[in-house]
N, C-alpha and C. Protein backbone atom coordinates (compact mmCIF):
# COMPACT_ATOMS: atom_id res chain seq x y z
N UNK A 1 0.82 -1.20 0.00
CA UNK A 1 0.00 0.00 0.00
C UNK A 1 0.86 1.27 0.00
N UNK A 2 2.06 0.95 0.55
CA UNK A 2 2.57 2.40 0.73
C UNK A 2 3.45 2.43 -0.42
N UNK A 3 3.54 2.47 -1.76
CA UNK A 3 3.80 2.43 -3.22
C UNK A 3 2.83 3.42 -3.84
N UNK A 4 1.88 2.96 -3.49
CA UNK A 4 0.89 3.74 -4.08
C UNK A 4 1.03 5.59 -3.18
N UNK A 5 0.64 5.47 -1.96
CA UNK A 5 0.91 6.78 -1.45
C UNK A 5 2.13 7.34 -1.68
N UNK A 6 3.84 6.80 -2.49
CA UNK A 6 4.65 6.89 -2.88
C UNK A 6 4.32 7.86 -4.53
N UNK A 7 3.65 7.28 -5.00
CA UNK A 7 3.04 7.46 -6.24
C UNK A 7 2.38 8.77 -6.48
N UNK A 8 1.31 8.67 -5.31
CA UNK A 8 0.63 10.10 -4.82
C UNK A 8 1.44 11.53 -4.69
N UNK A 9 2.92 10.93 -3.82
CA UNK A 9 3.91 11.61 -3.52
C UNK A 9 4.72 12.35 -4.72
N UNK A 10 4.63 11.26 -5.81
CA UNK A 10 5.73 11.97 -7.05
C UNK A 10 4.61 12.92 -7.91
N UNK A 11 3.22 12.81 -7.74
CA UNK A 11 2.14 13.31 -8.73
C UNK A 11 1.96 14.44 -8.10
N UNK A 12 2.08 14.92 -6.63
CA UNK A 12 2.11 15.65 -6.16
C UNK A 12 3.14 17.04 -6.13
N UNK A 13 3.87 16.24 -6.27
CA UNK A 13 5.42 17.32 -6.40
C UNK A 13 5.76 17.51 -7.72
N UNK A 14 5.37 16.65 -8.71
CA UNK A 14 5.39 17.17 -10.27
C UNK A 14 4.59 18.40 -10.19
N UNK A 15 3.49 18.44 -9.89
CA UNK A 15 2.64 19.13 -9.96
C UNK A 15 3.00 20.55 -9.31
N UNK A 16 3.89 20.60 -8.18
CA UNK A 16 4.20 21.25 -7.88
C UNK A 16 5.68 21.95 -8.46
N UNK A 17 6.31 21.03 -9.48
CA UNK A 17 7.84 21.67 -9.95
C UNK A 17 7.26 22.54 -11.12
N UNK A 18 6.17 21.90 -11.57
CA UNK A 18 5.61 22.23 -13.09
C UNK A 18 5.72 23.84 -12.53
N UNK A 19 4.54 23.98 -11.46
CA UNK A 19 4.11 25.57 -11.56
C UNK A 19 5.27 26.40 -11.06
N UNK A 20 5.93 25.82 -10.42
CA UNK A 20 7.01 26.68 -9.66
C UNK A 20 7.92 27.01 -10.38
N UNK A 21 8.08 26.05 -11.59
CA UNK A 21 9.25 26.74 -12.61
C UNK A 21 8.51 28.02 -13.13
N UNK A 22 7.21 27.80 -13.96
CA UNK A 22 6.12 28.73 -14.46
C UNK A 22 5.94 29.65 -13.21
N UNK A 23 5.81 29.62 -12.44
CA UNK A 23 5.22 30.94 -12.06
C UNK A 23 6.25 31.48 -11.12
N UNK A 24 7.14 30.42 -10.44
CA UNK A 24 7.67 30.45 -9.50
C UNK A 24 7.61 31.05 -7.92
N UNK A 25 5.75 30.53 -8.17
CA UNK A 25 5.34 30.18 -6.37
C UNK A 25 4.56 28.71 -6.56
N UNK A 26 4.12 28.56 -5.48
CA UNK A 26 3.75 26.98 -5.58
C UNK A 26 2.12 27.63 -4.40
N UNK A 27 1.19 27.36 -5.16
CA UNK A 27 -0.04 27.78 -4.48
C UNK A 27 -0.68 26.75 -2.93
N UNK A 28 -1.10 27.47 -2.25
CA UNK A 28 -1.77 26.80 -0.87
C UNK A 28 -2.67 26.40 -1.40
N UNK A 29 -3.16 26.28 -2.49
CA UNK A 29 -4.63 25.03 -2.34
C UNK A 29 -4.05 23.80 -2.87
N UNK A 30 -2.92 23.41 -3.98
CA UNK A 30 -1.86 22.46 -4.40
C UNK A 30 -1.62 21.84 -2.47
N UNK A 31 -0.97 22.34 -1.94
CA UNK A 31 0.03 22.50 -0.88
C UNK A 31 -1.20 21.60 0.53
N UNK A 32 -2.01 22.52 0.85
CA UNK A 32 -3.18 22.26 1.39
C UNK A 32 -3.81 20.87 1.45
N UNK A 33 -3.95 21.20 0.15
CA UNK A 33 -5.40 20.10 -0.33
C UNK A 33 -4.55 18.40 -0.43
N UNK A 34 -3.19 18.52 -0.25
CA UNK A 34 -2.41 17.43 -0.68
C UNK A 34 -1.86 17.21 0.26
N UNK A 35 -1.77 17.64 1.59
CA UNK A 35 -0.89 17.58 2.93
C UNK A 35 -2.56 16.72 3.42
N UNK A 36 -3.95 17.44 3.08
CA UNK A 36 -5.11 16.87 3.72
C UNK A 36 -5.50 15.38 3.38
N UNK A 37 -5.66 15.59 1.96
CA UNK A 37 -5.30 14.43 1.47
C UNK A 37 -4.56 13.06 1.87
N UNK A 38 -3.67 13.57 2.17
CA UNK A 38 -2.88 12.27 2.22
C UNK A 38 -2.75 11.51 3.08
N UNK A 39 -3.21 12.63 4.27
CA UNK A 39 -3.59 12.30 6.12
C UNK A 39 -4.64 11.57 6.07
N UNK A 40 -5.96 12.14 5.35
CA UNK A 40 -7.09 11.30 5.00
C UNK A 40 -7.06 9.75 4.79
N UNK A 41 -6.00 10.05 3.58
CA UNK A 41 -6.00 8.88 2.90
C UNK A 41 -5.23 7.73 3.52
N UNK A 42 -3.96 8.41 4.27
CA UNK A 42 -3.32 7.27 5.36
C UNK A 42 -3.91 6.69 6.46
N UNK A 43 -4.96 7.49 6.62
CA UNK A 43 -5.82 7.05 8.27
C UNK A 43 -6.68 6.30 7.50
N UNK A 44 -7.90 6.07 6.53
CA UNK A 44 -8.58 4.93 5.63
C UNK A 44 -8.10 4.16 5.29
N UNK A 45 -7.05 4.18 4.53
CA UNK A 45 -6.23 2.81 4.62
C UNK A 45 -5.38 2.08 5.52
N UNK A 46 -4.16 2.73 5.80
CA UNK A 46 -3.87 2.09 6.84
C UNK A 46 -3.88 2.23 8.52
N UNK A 47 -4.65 3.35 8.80
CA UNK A 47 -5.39 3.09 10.54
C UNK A 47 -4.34 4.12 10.46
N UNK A 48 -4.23 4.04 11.91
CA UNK A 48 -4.00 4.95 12.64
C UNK A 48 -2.24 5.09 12.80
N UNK A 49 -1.69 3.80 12.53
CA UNK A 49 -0.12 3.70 12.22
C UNK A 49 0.21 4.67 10.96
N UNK A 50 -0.54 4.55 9.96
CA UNK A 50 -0.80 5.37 8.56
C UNK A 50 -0.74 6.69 8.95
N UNK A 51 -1.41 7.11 9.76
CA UNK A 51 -1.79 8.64 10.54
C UNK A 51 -0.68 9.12 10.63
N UNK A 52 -0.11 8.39 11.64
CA UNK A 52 1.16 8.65 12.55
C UNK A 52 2.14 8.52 11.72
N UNK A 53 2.42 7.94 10.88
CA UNK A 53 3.70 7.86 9.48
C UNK A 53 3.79 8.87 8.43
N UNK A 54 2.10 9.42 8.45
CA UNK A 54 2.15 10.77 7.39
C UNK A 54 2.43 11.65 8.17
N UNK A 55 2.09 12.20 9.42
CA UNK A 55 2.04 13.16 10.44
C UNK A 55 3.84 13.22 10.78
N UNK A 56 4.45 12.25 11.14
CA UNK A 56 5.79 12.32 11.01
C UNK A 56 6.34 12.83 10.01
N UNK A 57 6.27 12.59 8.81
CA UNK A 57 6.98 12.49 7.51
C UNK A 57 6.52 13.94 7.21
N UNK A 58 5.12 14.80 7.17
CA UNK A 58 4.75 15.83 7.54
C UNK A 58 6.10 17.12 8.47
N UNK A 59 5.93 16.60 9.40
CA UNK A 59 6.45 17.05 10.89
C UNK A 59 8.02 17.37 10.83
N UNK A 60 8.54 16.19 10.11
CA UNK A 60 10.14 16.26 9.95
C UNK A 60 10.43 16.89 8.56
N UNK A 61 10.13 16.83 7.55
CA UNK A 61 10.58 17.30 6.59
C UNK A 61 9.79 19.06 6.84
N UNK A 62 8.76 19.28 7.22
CA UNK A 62 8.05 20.72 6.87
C UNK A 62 9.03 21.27 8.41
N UNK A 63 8.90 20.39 9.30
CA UNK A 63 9.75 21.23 10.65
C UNK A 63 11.15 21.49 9.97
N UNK A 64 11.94 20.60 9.07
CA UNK A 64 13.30 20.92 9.17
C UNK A 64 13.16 22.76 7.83
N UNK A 65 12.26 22.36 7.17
CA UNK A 65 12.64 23.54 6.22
C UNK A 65 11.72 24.97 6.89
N UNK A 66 10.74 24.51 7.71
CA UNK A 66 10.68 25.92 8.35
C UNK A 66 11.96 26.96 8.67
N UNK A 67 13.17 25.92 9.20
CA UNK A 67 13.58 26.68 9.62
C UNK A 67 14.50 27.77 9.01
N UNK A 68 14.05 27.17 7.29
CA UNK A 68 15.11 27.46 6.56
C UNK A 68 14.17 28.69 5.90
N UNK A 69 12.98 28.41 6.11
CA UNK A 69 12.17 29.92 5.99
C UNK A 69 12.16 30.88 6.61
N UNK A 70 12.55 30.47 7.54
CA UNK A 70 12.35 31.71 9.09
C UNK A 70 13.77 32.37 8.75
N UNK A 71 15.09 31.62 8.40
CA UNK A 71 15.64 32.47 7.88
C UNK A 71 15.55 33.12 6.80
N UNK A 72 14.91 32.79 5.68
CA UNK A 72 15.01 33.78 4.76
C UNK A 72 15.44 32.62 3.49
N UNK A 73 16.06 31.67 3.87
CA UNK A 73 16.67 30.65 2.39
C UNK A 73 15.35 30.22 2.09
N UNK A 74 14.36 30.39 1.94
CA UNK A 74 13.58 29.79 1.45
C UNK A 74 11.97 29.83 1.55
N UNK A 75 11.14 30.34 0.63
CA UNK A 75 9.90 30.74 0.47
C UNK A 75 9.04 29.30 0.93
N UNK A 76 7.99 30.19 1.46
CA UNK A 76 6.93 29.25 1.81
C UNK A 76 6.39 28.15 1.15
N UNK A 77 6.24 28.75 0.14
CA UNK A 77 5.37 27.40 -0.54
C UNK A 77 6.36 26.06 -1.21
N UNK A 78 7.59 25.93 -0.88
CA UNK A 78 8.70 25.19 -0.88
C UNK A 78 8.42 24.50 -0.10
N UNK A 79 8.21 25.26 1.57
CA UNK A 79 8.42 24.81 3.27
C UNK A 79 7.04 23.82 3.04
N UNK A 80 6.24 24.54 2.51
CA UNK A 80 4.48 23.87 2.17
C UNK A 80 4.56 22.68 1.07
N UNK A 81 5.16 22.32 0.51
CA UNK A 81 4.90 21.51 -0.44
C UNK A 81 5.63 20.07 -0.15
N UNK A 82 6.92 20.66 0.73
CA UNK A 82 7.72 19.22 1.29
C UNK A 82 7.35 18.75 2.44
N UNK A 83 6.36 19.78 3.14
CA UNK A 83 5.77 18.83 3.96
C UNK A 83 4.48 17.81 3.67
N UNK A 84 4.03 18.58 2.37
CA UNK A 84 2.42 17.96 1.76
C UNK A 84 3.52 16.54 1.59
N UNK A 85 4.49 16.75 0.73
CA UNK A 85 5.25 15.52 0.05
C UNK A 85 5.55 14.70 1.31
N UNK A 86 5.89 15.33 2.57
CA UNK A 86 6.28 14.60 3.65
C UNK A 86 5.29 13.74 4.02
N UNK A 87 4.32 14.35 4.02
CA UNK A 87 2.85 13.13 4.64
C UNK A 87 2.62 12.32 3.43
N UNK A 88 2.88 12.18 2.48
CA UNK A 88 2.40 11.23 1.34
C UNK A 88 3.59 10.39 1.43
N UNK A 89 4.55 10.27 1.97
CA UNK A 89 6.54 9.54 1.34
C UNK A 89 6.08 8.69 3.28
N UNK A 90 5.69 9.35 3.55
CA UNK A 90 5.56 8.91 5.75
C UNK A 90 7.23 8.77 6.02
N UNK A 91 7.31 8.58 7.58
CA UNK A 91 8.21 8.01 7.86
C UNK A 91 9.16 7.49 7.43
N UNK A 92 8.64 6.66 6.96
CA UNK A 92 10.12 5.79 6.66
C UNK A 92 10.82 6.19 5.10
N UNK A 93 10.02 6.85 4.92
CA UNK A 93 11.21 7.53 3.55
C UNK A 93 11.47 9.40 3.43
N UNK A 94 11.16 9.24 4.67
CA UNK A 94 11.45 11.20 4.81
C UNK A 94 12.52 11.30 4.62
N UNK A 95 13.55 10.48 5.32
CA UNK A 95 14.51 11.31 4.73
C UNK A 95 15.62 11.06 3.55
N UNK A 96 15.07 9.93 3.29
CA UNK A 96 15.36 10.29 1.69
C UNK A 96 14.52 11.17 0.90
N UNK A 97 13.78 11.55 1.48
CA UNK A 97 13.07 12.68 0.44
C UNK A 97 13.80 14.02 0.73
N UNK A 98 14.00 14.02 2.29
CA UNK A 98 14.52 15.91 2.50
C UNK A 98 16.29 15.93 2.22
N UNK A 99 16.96 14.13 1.76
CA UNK A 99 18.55 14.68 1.30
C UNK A 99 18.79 14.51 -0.14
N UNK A 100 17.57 13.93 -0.50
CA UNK A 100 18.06 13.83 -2.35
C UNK A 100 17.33 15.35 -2.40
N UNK A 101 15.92 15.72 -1.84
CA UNK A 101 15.56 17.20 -2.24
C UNK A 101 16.90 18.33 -2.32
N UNK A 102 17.49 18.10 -1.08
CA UNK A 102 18.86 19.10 -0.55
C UNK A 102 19.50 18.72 -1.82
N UNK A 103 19.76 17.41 -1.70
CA UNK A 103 20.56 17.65 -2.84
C UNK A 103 20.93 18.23 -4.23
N UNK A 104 19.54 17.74 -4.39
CA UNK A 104 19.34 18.10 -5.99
C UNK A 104 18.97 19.75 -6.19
N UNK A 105 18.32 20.35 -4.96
CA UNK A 105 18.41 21.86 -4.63
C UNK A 105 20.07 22.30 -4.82
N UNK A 106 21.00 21.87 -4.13
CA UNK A 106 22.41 22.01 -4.18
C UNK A 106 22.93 22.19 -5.81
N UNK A 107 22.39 21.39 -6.10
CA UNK A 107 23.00 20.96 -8.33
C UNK A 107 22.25 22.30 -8.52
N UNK A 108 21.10 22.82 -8.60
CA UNK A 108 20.10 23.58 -9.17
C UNK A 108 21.05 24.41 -8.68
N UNK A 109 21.20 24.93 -7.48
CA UNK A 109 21.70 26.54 -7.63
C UNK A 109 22.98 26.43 -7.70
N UNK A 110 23.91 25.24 -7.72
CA UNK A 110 25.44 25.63 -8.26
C UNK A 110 24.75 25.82 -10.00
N UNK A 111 24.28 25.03 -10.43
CA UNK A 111 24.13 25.39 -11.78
C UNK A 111 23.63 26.59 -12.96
N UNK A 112 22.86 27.32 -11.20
CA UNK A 112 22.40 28.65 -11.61
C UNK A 112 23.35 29.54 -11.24
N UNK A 113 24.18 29.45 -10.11
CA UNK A 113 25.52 30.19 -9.98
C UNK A 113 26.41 30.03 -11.16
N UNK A 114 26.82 29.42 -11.38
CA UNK A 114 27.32 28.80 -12.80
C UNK A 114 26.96 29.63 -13.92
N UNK A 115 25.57 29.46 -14.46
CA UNK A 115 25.25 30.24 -15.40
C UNK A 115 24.53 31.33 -15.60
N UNK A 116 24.88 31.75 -14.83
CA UNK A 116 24.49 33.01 -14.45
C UNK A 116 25.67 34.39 -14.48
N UNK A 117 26.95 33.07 -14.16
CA UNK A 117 28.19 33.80 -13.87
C UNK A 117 28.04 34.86 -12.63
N UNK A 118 27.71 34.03 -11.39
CA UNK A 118 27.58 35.12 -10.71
C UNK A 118 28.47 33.94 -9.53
N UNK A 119 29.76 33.20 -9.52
CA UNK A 119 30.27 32.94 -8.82
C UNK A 119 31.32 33.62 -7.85
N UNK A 120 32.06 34.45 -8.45
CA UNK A 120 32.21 35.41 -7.03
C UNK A 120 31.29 36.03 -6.22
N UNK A 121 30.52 36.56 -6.99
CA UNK A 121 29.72 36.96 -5.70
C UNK A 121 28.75 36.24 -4.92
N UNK A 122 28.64 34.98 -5.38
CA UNK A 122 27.65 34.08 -4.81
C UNK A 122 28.68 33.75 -3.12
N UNK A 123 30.19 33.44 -3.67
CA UNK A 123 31.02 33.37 -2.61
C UNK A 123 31.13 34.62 -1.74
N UNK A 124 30.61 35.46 -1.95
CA UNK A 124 30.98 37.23 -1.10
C UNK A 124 29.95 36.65 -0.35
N UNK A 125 28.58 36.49 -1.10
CA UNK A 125 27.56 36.62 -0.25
C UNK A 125 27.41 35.50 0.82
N UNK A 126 28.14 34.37 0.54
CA UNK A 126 28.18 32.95 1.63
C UNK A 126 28.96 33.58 3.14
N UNK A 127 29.80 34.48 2.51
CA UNK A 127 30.88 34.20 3.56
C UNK A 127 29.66 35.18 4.24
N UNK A 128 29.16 36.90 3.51
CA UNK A 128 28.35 38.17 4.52
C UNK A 128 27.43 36.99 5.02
N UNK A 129 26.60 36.07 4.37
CA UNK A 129 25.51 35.27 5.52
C UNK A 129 26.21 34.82 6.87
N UNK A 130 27.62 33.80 6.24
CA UNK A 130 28.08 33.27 7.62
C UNK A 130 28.05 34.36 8.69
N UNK A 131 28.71 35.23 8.77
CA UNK A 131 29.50 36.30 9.53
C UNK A 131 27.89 36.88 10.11
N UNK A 132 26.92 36.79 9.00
CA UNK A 132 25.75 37.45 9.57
C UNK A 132 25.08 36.58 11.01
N UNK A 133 24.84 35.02 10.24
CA UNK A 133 24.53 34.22 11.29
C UNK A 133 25.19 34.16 12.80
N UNK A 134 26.22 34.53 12.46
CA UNK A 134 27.11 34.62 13.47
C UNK A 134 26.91 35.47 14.95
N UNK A 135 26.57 36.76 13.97
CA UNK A 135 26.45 37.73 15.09
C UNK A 135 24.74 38.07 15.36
N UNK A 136 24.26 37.48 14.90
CA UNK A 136 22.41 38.02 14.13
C UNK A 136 21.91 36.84 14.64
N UNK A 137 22.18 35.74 14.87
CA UNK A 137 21.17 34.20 14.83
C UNK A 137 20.28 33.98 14.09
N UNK A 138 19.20 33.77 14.29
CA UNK A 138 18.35 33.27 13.05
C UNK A 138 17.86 34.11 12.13
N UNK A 139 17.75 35.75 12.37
CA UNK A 139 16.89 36.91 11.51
C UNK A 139 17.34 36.43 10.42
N UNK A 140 16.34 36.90 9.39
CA UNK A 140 17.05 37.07 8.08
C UNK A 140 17.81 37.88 7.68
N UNK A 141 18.85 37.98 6.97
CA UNK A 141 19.68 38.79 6.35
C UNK A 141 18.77 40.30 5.54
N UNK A 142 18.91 41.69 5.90
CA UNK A 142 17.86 42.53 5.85
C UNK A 142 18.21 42.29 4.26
N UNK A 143 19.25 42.09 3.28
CA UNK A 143 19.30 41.74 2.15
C UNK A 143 19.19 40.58 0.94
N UNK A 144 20.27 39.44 1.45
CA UNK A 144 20.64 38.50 0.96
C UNK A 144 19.25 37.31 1.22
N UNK A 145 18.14 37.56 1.36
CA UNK A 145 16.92 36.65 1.29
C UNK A 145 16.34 36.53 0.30
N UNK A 146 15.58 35.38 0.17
CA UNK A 146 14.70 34.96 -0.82
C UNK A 146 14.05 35.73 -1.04
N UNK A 147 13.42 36.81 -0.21
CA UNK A 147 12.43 37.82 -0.48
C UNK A 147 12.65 38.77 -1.50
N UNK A 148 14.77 39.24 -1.04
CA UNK A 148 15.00 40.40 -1.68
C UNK A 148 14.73 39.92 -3.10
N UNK A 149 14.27 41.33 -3.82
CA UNK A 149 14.03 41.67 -5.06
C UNK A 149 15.37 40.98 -6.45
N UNK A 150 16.35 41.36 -5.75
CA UNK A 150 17.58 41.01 -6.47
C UNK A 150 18.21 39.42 -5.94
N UNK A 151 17.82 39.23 -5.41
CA UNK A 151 18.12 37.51 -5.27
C UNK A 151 17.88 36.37 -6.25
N UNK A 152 18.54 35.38 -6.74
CA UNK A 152 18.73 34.64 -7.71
C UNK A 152 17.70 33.46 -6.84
N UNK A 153 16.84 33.06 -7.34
CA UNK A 153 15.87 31.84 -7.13
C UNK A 153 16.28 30.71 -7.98
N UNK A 154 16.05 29.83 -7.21
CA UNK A 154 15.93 28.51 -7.76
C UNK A 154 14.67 27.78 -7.57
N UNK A 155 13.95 27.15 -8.31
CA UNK A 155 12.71 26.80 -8.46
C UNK A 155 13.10 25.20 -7.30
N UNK A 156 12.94 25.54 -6.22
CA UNK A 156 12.98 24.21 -5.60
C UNK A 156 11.85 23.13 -5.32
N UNK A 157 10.70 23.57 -6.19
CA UNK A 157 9.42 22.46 -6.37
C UNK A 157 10.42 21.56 -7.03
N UNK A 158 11.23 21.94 -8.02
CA UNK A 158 12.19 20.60 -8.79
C UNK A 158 12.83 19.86 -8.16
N UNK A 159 13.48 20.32 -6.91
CA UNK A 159 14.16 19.52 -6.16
C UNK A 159 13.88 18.52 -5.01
N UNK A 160 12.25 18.89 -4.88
CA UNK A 160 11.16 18.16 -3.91
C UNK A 160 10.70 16.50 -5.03
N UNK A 161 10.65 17.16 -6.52
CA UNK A 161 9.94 16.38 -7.28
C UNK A 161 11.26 15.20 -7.71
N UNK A 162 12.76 15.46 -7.34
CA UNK A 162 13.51 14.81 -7.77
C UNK A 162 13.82 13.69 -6.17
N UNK A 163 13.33 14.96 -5.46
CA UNK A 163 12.75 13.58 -3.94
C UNK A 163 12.06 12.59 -3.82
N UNK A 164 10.98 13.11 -4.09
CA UNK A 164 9.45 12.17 -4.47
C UNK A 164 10.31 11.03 -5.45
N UNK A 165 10.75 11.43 -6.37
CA UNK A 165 11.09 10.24 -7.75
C UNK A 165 11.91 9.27 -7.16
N UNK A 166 13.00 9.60 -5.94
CA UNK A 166 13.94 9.06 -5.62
C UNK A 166 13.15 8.12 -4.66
N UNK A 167 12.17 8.74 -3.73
CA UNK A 167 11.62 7.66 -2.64
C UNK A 167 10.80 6.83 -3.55
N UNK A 168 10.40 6.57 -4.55
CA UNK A 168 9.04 5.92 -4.77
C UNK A 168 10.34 4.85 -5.92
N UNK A 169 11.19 5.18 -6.49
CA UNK A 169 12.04 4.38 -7.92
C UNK A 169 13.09 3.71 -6.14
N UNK A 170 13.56 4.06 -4.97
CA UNK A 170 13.94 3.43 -3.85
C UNK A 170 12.81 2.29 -3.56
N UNK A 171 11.83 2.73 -3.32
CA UNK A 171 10.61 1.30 -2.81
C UNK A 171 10.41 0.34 -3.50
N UNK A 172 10.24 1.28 -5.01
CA UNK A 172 9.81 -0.03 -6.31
C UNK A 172 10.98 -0.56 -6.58
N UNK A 173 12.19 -0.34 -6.78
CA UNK A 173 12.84 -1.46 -7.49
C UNK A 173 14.65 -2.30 -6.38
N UNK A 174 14.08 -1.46 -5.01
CA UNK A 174 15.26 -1.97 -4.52
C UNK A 174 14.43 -2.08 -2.93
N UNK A 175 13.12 -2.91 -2.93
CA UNK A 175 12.50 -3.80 -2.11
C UNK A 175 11.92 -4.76 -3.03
């Protein structure tokens, strides 16, 4: 059974790389309706263990990237969509979903640093964050955020959807 909610998981986050490249936000009724979903759908099928495996998988992947919102690396509907993906993947494949996501987030923006040609200053700005974190703790950087206007985005619905692909092509062909 949990192949199929795997399945749910990659249809979900396609869905979500599609618009995020296009529009580059990822909407709360996508986000919403697919985090509800899937809770639904884990507690009807498999009881209440089901519950508790989406609610985790929920919990750990949307808790770890909150925090990466609260600083500033990263827009909401990112934080919203890996946790929808988190309750559909449950437990036991969160976190292969939140280190191939990292990961493949990692390729995306070296590759947009890259071609963009904006590698020195991508390095200026690593080191002003460190030094910022340093003395600042969690605020966001009043500049260097996802928010600011001049900040280089990376569409990270792609890197959720290269999660999803990884947990569900992990279940099907290497169990």
């Amino acid at each position: 059974m949990e192949k199929y909610f795997l399945v749910g998981a990659v249809l979900v986050a396609l869905v979500g790389a599609v618009i995020d490249v296009r529009s580059a936000r990822i909407p709360n009724r996508l986000t919403y309706s697919a985090l509800l979903v899937a809770l639904m759908l884990r507690a009807v099928f498999l009881g209440l263990s089901g519950l508790k495996s989406g609610a985790l998988g929920m919990l750990a992947a949307g808790g770890l990237f909150l925090l990466l919102f609260v600083v500033g690396a990263m827009g909401g509907g990112d934080m919203k969509l890996i946790a929808a993906v988190g309750a559909w993947v449950g437990s036991t494949q969160v976190m292969t979903l939140i280190l191939t996501a990292a990961l493949a987030g990692g390729v995306l923006a070296i590759g947009r640093m890259i071609f963009s040609k904006a590698v020195g200053q991508t390095l200026r700005n690593t080191m002003q964050l460190l030094y910022y974190r340093l003395t600042s703790g969690l605020q966001p950087h009043p500049e260097l955020n996802v928010q600011s206007s001049g900040s280089q985005r990376v569409p990270f619905g792609v890197a959720i959807a290269v999660g999803a692909l990884s947990c569900a092509s992990h279940a099907i062909w290497w169990r």
